[in-house]
C-alpha atoms as a PDB file:
ATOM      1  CA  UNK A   1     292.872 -50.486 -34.301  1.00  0.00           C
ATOM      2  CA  UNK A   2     294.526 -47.213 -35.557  1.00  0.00           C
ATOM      3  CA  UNK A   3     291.751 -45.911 -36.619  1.00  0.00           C
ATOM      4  CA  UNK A   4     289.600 -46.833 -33.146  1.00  0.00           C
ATOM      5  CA  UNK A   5     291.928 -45.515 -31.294  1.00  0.00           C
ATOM      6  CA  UNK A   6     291.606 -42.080 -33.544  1.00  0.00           C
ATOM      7  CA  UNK A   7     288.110 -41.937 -33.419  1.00  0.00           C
ATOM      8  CA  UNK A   8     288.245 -41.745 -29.541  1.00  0.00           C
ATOM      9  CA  UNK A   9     290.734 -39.323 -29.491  1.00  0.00           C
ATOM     10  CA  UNK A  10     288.763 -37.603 -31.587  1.00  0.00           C
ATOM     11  CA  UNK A  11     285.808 -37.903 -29.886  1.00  0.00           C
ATOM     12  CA  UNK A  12     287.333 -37.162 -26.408  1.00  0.00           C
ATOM     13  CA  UNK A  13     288.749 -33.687 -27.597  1.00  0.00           C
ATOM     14  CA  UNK A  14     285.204 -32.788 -28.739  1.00  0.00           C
ATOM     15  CA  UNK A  15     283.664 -33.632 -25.581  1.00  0.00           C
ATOM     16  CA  UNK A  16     286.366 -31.597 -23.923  1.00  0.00           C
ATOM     17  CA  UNK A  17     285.902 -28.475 -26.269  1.00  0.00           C
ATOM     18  CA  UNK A  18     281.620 -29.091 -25.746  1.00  0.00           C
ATOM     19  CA  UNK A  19     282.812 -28.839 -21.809  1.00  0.00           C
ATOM     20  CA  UNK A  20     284.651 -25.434 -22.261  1.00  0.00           C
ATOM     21  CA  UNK A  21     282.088 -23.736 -24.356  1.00  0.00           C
ATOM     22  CA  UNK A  22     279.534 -24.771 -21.670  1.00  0.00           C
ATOM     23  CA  UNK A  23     282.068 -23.371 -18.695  1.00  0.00           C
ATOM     24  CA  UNK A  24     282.680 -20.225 -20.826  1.00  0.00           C
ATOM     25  CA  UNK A  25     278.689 -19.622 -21.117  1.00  0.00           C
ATOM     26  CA  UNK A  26     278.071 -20.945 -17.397  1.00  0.00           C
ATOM     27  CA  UNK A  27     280.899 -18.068 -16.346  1.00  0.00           C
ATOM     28  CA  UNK A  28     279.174 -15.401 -17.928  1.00  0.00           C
ATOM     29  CA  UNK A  29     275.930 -16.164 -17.128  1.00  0.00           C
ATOM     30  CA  UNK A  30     276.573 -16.422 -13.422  1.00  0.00           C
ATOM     31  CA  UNK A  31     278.060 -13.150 -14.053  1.00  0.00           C
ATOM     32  CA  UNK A  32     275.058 -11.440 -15.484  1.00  0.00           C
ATOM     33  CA  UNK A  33     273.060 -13.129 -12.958  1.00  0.00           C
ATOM     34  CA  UNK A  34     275.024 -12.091  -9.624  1.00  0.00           C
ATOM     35  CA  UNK A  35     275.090  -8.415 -11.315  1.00  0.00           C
ATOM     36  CA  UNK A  36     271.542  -8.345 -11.601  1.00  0.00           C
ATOM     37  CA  UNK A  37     271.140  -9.524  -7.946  1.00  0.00           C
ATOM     38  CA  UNK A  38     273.422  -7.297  -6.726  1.00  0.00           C
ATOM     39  CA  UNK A  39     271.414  -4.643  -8.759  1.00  0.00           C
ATOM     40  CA  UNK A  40     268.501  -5.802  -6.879  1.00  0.00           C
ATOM     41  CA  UNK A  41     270.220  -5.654  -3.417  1.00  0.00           C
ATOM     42  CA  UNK A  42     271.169  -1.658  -3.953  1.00  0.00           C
ATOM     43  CA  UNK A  43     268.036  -0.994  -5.048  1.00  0.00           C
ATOM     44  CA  UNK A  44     266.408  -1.863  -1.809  1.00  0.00           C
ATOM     45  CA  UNK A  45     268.375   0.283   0.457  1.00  0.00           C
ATOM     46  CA  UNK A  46     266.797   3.426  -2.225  1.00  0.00           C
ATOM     47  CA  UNK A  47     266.951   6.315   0.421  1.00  0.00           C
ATOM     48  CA  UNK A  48     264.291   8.888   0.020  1.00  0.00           C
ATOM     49  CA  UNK A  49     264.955  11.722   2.357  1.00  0.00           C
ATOM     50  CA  UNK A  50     262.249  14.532   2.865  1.00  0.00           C
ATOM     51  CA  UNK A  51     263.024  18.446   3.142  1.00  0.00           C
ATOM     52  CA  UNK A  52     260.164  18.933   5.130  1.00  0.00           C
ATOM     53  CA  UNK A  53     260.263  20.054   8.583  1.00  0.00           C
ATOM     54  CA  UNK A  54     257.888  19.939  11.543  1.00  0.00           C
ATOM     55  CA  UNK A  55     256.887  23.312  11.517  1.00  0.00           C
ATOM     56  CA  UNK A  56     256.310  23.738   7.427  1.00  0.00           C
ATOM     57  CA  UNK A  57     253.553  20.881   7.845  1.00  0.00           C
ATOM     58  CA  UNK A  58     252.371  22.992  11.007  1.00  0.00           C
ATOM     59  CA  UNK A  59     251.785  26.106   9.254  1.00  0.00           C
ATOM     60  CA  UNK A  60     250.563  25.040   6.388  1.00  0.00           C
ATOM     61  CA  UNK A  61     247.916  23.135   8.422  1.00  0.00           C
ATOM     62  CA  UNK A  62     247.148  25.830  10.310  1.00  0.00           C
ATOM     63  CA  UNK A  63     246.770  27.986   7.570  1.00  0.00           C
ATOM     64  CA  UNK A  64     243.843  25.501   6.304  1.00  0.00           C
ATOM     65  CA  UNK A  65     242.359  26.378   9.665  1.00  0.00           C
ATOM     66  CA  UNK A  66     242.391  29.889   9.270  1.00  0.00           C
ATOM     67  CA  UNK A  67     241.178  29.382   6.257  1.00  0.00           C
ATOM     68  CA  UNK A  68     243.657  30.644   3.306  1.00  0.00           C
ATOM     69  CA  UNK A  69     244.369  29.056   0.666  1.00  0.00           C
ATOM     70  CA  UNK A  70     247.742  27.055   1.296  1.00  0.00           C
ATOM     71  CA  UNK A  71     249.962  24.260  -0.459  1.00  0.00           C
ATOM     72  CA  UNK A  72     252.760  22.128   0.741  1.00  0.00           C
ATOM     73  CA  UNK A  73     255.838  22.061  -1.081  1.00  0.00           C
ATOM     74  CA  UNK A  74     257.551  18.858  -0.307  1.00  0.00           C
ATOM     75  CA  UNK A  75     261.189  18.699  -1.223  1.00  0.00           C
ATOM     76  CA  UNK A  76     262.518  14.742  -1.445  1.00  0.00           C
ATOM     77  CA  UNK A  77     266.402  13.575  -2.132  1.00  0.00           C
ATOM     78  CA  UNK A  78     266.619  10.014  -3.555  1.00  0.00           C
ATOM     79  CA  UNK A  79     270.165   8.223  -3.432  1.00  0.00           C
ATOM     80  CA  UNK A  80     271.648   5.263  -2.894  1.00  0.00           C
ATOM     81  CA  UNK A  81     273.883   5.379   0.475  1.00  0.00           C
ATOM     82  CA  UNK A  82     275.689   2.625  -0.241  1.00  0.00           C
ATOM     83  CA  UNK A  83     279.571   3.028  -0.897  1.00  0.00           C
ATOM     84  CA  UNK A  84     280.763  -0.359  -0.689  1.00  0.00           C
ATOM     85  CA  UNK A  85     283.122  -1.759  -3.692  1.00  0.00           C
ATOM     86  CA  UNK A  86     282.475  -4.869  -5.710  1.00  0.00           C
ATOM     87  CA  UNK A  87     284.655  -6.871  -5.064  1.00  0.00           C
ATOM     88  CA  UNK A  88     285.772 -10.105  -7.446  1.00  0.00           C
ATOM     89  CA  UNK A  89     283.756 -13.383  -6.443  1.00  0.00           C
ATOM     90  CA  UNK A  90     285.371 -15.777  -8.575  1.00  0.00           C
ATOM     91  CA  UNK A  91     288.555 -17.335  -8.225  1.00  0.00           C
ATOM     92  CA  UNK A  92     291.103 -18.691 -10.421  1.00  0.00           C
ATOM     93  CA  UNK A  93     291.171 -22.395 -11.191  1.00  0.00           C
ATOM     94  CA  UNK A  94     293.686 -25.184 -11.695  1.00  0.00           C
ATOM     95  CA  UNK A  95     297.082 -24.060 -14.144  1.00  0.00           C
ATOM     96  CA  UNK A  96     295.321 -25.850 -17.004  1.00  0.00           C
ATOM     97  CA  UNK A  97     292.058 -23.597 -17.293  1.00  0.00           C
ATOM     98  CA  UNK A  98     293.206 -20.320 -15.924  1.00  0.00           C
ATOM     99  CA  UNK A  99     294.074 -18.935 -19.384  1.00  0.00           C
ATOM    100  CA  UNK A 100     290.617 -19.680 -20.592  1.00  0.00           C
ATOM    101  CA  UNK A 101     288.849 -18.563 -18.035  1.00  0.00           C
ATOM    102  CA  UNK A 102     291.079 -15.213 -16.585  1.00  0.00           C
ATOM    103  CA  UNK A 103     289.713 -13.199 -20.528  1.00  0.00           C
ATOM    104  CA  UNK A 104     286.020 -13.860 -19.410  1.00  0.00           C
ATOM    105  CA  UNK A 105     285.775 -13.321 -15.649  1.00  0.00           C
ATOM    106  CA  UNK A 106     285.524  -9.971 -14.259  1.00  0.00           C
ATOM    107  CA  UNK A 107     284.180  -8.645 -11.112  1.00  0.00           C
ATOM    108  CA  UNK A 108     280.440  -8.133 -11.314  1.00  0.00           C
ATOM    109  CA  UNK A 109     278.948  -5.036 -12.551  1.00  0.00           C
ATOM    110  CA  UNK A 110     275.894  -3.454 -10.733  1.00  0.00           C
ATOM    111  CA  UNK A 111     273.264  -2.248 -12.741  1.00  0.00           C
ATOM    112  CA  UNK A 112     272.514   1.536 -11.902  1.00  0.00           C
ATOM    113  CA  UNK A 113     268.754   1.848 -11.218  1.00  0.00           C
ATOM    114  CA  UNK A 114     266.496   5.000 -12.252  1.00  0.00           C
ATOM    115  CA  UNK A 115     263.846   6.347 -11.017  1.00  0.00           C
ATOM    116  CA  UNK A 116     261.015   8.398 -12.950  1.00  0.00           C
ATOM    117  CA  UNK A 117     257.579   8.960 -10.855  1.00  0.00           C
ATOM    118  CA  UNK A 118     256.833   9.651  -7.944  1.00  0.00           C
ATOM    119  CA  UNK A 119     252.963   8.986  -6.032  1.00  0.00           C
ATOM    120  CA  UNK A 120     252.093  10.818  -2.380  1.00  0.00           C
ATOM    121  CA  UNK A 121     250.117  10.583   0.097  1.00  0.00           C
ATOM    122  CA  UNK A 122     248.708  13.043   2.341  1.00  0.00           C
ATOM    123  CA  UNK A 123     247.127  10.879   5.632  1.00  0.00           C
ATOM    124  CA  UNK A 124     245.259  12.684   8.836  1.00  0.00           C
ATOM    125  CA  UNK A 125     244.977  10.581  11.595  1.00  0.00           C
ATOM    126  CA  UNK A 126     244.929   7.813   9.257  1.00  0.00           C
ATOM    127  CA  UNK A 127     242.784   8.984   6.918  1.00  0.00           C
ATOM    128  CA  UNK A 128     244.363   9.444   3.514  1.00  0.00           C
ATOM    129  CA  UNK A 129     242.473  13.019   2.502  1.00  0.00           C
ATOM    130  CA  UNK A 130     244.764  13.426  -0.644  1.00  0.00           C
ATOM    131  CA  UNK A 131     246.631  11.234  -3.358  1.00  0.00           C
ATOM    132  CA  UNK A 132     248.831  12.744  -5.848  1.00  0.00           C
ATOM    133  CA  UNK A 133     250.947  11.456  -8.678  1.00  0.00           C
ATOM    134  CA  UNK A 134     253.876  13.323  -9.967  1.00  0.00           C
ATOM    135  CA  UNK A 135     255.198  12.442 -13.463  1.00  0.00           C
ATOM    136  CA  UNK A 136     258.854  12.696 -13.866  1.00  0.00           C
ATOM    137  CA  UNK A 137     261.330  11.601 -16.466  1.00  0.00           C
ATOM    138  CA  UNK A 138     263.930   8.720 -15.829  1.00  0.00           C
ATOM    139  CA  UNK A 139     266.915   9.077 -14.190  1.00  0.00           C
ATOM    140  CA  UNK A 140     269.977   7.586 -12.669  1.00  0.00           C
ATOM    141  CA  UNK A 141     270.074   7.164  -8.865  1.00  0.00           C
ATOM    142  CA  UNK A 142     273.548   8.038  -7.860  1.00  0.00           C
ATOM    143  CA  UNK A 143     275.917   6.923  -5.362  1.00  0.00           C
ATOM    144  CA  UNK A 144     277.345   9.961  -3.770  1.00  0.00           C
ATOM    145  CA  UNK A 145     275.105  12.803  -5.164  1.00  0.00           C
ATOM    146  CA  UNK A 146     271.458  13.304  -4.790  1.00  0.00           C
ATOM    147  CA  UNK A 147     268.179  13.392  -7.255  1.00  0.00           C
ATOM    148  CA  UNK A 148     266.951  16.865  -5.449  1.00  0.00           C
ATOM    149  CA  UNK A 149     262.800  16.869  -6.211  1.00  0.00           C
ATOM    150  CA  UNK A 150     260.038  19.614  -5.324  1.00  0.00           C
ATOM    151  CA  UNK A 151     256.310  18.404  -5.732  1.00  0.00           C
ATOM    152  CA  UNK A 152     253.412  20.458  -4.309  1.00  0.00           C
ATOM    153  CA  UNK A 153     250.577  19.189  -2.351  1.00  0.00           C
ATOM    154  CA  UNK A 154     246.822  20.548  -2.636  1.00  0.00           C
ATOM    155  CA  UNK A 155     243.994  18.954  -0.637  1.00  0.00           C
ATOM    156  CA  UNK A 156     240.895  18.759  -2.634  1.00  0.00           C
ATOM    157  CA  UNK A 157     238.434  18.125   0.365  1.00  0.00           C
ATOM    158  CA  UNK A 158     239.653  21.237   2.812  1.00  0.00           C
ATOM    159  CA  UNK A 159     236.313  20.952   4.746  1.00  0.00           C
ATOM    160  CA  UNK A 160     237.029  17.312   5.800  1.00  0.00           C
ATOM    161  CA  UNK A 161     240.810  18.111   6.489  1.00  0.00           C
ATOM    162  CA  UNK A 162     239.602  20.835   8.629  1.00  0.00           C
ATOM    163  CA  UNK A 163     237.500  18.492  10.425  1.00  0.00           C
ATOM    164  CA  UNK A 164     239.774  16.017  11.234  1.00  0.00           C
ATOM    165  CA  UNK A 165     242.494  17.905  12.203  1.00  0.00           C
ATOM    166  CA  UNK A 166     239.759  19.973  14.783  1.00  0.00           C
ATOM    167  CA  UNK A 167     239.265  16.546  16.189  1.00  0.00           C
ATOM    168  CA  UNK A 168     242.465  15.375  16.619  1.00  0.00           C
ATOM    169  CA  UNK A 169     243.464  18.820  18.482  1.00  0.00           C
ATOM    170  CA  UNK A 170     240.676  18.824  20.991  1.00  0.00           C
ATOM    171  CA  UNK A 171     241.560  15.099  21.884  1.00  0.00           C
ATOM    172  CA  UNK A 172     245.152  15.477  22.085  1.00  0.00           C
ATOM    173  CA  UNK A 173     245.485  19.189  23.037  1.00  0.00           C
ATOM    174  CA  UNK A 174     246.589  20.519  19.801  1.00  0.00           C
ATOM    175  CA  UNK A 175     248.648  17.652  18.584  1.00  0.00           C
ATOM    176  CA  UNK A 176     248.160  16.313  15.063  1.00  0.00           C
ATOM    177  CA  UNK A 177     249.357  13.238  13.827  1.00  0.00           C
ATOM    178  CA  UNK A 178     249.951  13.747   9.659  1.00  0.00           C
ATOM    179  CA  UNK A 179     251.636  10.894   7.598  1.00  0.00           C
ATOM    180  CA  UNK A 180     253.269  11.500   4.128  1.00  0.00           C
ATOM    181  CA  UNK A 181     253.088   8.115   2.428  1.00  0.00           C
ATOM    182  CA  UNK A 182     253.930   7.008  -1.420  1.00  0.00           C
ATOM    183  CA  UNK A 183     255.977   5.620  -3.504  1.00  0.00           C
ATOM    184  CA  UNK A 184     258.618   5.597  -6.006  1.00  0.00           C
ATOM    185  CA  UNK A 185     258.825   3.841  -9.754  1.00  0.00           C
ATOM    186  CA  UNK A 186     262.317   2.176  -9.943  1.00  0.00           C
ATOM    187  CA  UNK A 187     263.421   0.910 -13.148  1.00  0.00           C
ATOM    188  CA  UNK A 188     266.219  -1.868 -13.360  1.00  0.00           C
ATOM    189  CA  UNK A 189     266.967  -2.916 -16.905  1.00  0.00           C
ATOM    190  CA  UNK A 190     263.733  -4.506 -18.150  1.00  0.00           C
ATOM    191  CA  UNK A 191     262.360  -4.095 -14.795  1.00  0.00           C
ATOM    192  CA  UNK A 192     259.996  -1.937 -13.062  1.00  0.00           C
ATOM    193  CA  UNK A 193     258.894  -1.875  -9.244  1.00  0.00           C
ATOM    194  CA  UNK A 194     256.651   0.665  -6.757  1.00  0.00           C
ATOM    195  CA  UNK A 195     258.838   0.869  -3.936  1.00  0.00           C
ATOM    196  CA  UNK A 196     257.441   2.393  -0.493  1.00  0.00           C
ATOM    197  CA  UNK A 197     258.315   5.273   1.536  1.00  0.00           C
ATOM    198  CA  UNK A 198     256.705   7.252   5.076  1.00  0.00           C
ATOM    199  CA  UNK A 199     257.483   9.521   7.218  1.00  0.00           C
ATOM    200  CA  UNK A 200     255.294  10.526  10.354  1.00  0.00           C
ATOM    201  CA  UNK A 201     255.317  14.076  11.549  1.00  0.00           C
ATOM    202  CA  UNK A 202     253.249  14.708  14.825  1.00  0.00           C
ATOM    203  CA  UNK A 203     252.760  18.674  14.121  1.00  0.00           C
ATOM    204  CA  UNK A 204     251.006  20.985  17.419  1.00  0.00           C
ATOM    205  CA  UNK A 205     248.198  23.210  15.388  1.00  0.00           C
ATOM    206  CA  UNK A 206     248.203  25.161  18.957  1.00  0.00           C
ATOM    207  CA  UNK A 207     250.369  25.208  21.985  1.00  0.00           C
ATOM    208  CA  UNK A 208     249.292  22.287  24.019  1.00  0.00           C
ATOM    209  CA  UNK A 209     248.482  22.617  27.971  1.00  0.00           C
ATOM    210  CA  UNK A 210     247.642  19.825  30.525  1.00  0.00           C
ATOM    211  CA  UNK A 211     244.498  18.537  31.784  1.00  0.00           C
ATOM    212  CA  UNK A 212     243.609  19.101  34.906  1.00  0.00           C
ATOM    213  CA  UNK A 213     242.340  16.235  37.224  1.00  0.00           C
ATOM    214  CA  UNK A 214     242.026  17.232  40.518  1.00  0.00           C
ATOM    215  CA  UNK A 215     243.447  18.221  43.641  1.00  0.00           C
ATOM    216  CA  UNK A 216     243.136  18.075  47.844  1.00  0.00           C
ATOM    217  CA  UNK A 217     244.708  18.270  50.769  1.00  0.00           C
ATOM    218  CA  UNK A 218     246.701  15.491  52.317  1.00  0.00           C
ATOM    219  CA  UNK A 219     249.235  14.981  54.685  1.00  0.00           C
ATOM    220  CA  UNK A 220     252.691  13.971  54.500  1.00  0.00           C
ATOM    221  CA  UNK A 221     251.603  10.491  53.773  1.00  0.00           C
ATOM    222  CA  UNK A 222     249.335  11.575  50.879  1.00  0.00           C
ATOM    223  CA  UNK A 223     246.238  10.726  52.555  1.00  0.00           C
ATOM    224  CA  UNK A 224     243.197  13.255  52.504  1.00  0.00           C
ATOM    225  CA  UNK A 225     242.657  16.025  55.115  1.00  0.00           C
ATOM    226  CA  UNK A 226     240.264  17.760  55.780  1.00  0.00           C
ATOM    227  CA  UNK A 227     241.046  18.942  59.847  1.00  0.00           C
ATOM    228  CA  UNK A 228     244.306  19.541  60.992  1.00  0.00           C
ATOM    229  CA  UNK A 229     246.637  21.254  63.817  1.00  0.00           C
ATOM    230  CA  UNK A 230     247.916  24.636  63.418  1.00  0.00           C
ATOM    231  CA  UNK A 231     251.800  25.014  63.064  1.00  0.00           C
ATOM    232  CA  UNK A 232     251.724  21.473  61.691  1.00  0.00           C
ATOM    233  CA  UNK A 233     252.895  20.141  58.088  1.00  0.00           C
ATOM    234  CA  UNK A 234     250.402  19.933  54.994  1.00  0.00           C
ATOM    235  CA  UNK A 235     250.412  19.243  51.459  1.00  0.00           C
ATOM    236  CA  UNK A 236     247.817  20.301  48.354  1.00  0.00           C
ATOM    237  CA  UNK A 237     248.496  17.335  46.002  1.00  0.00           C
ATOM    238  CA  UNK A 238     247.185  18.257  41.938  1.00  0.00           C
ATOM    239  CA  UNK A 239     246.712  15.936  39.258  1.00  0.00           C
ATOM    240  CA  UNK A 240     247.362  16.501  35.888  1.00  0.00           C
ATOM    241  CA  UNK A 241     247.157  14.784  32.054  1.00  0.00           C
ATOM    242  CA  UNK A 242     248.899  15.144  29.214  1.00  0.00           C
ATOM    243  CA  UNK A 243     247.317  13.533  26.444  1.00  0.00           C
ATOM    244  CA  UNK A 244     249.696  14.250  23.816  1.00  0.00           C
ATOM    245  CA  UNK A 245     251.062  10.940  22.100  1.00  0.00           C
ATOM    246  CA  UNK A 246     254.856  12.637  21.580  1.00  0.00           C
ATOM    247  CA  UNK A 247     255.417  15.835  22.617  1.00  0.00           C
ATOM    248  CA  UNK A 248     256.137  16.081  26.922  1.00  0.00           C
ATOM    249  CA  UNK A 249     254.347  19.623  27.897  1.00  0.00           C
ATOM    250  CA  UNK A 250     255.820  21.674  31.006  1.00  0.00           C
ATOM    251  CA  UNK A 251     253.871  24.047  32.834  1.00  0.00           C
ATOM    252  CA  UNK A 252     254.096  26.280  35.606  1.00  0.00           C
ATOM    253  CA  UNK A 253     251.807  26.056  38.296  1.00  0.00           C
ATOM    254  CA  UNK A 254     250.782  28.565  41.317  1.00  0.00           C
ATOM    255  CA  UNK A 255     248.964  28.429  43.807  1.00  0.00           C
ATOM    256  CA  UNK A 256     247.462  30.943  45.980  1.00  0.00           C
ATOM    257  CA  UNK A 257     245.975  29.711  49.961  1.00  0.00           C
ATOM    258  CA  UNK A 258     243.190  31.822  51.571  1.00  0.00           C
ATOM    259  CA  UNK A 259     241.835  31.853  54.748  1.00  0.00           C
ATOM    260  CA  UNK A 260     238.231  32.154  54.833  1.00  0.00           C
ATOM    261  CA  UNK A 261     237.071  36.097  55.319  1.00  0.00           C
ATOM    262  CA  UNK A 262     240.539  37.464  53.720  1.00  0.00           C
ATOM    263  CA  UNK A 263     241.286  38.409  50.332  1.00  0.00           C
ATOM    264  CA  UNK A 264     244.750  37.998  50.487  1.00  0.00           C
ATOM    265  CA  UNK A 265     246.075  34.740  50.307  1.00  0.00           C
ATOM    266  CA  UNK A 266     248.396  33.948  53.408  1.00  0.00           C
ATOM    267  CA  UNK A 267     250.596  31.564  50.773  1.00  0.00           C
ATOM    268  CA  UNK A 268     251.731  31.872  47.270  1.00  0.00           C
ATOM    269  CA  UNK A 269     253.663  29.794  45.074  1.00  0.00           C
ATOM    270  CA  UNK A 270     254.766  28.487  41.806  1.00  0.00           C
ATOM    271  CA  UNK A 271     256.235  25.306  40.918  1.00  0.00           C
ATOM    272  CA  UNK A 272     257.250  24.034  37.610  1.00  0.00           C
ATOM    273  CA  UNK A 273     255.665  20.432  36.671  1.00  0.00           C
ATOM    274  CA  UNK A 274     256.981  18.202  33.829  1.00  0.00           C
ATOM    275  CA  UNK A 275     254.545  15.867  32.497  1.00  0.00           C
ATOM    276  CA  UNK A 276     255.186  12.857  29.548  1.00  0.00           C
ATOM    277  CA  UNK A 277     253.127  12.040  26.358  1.00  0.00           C
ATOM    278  CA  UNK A 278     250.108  10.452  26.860  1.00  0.00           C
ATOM    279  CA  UNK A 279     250.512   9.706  31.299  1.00  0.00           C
ATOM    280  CA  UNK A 280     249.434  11.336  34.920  1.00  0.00           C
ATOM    281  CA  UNK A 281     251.942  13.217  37.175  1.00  0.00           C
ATOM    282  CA  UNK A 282     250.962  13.942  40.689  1.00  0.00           C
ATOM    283  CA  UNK A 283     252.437  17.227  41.836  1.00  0.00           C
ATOM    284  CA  UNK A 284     252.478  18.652  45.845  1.00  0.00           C
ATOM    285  CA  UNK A 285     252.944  22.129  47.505  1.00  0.00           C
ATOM    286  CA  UNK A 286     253.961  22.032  50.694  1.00  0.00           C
ATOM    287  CA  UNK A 287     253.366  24.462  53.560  1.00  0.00           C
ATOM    288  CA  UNK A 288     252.680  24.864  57.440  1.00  0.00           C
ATOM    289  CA  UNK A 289     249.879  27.167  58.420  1.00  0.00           C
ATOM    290  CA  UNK A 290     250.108  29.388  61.771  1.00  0.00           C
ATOM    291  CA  UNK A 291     246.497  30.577  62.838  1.00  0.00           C
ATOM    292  CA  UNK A 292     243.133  28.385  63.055  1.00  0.00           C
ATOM    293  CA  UNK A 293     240.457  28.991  60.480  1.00  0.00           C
ATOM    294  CA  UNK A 294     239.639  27.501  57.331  1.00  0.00           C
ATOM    295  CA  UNK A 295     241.461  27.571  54.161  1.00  0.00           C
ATOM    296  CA  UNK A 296     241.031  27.391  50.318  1.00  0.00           C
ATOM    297  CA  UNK A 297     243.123  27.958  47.422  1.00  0.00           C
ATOM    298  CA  UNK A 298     243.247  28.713  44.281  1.00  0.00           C
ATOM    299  CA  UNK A 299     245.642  26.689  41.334  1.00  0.00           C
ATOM    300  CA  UNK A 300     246.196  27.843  37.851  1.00  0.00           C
ATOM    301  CA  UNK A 301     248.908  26.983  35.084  1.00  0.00           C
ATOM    302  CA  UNK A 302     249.891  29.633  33.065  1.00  0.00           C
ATOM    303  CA  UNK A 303     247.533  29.952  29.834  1.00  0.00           C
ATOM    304  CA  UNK A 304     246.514  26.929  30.677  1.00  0.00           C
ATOM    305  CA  UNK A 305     243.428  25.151  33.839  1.00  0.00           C
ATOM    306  CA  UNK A 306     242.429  27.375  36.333  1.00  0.00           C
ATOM    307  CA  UNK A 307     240.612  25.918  39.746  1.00  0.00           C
ATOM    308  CA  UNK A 308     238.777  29.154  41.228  1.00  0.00           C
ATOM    309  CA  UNK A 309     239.190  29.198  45.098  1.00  0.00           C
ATOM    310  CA  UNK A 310     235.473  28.554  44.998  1.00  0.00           C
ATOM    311  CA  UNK A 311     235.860  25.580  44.032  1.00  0.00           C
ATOM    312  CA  UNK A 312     238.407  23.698  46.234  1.00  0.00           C
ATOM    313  CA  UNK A 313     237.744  21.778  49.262  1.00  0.00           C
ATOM    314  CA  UNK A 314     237.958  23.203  52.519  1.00  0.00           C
ATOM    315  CA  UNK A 315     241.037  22.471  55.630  1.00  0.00           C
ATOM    316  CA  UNK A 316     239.904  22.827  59.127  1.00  0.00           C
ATOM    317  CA  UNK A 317     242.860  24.278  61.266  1.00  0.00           C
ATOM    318  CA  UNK A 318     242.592  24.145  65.019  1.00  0.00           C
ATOM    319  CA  UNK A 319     244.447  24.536  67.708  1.00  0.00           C
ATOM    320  CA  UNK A 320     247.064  27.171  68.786  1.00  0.00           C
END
């Protein structure tokens, strides 16, 4: 019976000891793991920041169109914005195991990435007109510092840049829309991953003006005129576009009223008129006029639409 009872014992201690190794190796594997997912988690908030400003991408597109030779430097930052402390995710078991388990637990220990090349995209209106890879050797992302980077881009196909970019100005009055698209190659211990990066610049290759629509005479109700009583109220309504997709344009408009057989206008004057990307904005000058006749006028925004008194539509005044 004494020696039953010793072979249990016996065999009860091992199975405790088996049970210990397996916590010890469960402990620090869970460790490893949650380091490695934590690794994972910091390098998805990578921050790539571009040096690059509105007007650099503007000249150096313009520049195309003038035809000398150009480049664009891009300079790019890469860091990891995240300042948060690990903090310990285990806690401490019963009195009888936290001796055993206190030397092998410690908080978790993120992995710091690297990063090595870089690949960019040059994209026109959504046409990508140039694709460049840039080798670079590995190294650390850090925390509170910054991986500075210059690479230069050349467009092979100038003619078909050129062409696009004509395009896009004469439908949107000089306003371009040019994408810088790529990616960078992360390494994490064994592992290696592309990961994405954009950033949309809507450059103006020339100073964009509105659109003019048209224009008339109506009263203070907006409807058309074309008669009406001397010494009472009128309006010239204009219509005008701006077909830009970002930028809102502002223009200053004048016009100039004529009575028919005079060359000097019997009213002038300017108005300011703010219009939003890509919508119409009515507009209204507002004047009485004194003596019967017929009038005209004239509208024109400066540097931009002019509508020659020819070709405006005619008011009857009567009365007086």
């Amino acid at each position: 019976m004494v020696g039953i009872r010793s072979g249990i014992a016996e065999r009860d201690e091992l199975v405790s000891v088996l049970f210990m190794v397996l916590l010890f190796v469960s402990v620090l594997a869970g460790r490893e793991i949650g380091g490695i997912y934590s690794s994972y988690g910091e390098v998805s908030e990578l921050m790539v920041v571009f040096h690059l400003s509105e007007e650099e991408v503007a000249g150096y597109v313009r520049d195309i169109l003038r035809g000398e030779p150009s480049e664009l430097t891009v300079g790019m930052a890469l860091t990891l914005p995240s300042m948060r402390k690990t903090e310990v995710v285990t806690q401490l078991p019963d009195y009888a195991r936290r001796w055993f388990i206190s030397v092998s637990v410690s908080p978790i220990v993120v992995h710091q990435p690297e990063v090595s090349d870089i690949e960019i995209s040059l994209i026109a209106e959504g046409e990508t007109l140039q694709t460049s890879l840039f080798r670079f050797e590995r190294e650390k992302v850090p925390y509170l510092n910054l991986i500075d980077r210059n690479v230069t881009l050349s467009v092979e196909d100038v003619n078909r840049l050129k062409e696009v970019v004509t395009n896009a100005s004469d439908t949107y009055n000089g306003e371009v829309k040019l994408t810088l698209s790529g990616r960078a190659l992360i390494h994490l211990l064994f592992l290696e991953a592309w990961l994405p990066f954009s950033t949309t610049h809507h450059i103006l290759v020339r100073i964009p003006h509105v659109n003019y629509i048209s224009s008339g005479w109506v009263d203070l109700e907006r409807k058309p005129l074309t008669d009406a009583e001397v010494g009472r109220e009128v309006m010239i309504q204009f219509e005008m576009y701006n077909p830009t997709r970002v930028h809102s344009i502002y223009e200053n408009v004048t016009v100039g009223v004529y009575k028919e057989g005079s060359p000097e206008p019997v009213h002038m004057e300017s108005k300011d008129a703010a219009i939003a990307p890509n919508s119409e904005a009515f507009y209204f000058f507002r004047l009485v006029l004194d003596e019967p006749g017929v009038y005209q006028y004239s509208l024109e925004a400066e540097d931009g639409f002019i509508l020659p008194l020819e070709d405006s539509p005619h008011l009857r005044v009567s009365g007086g």
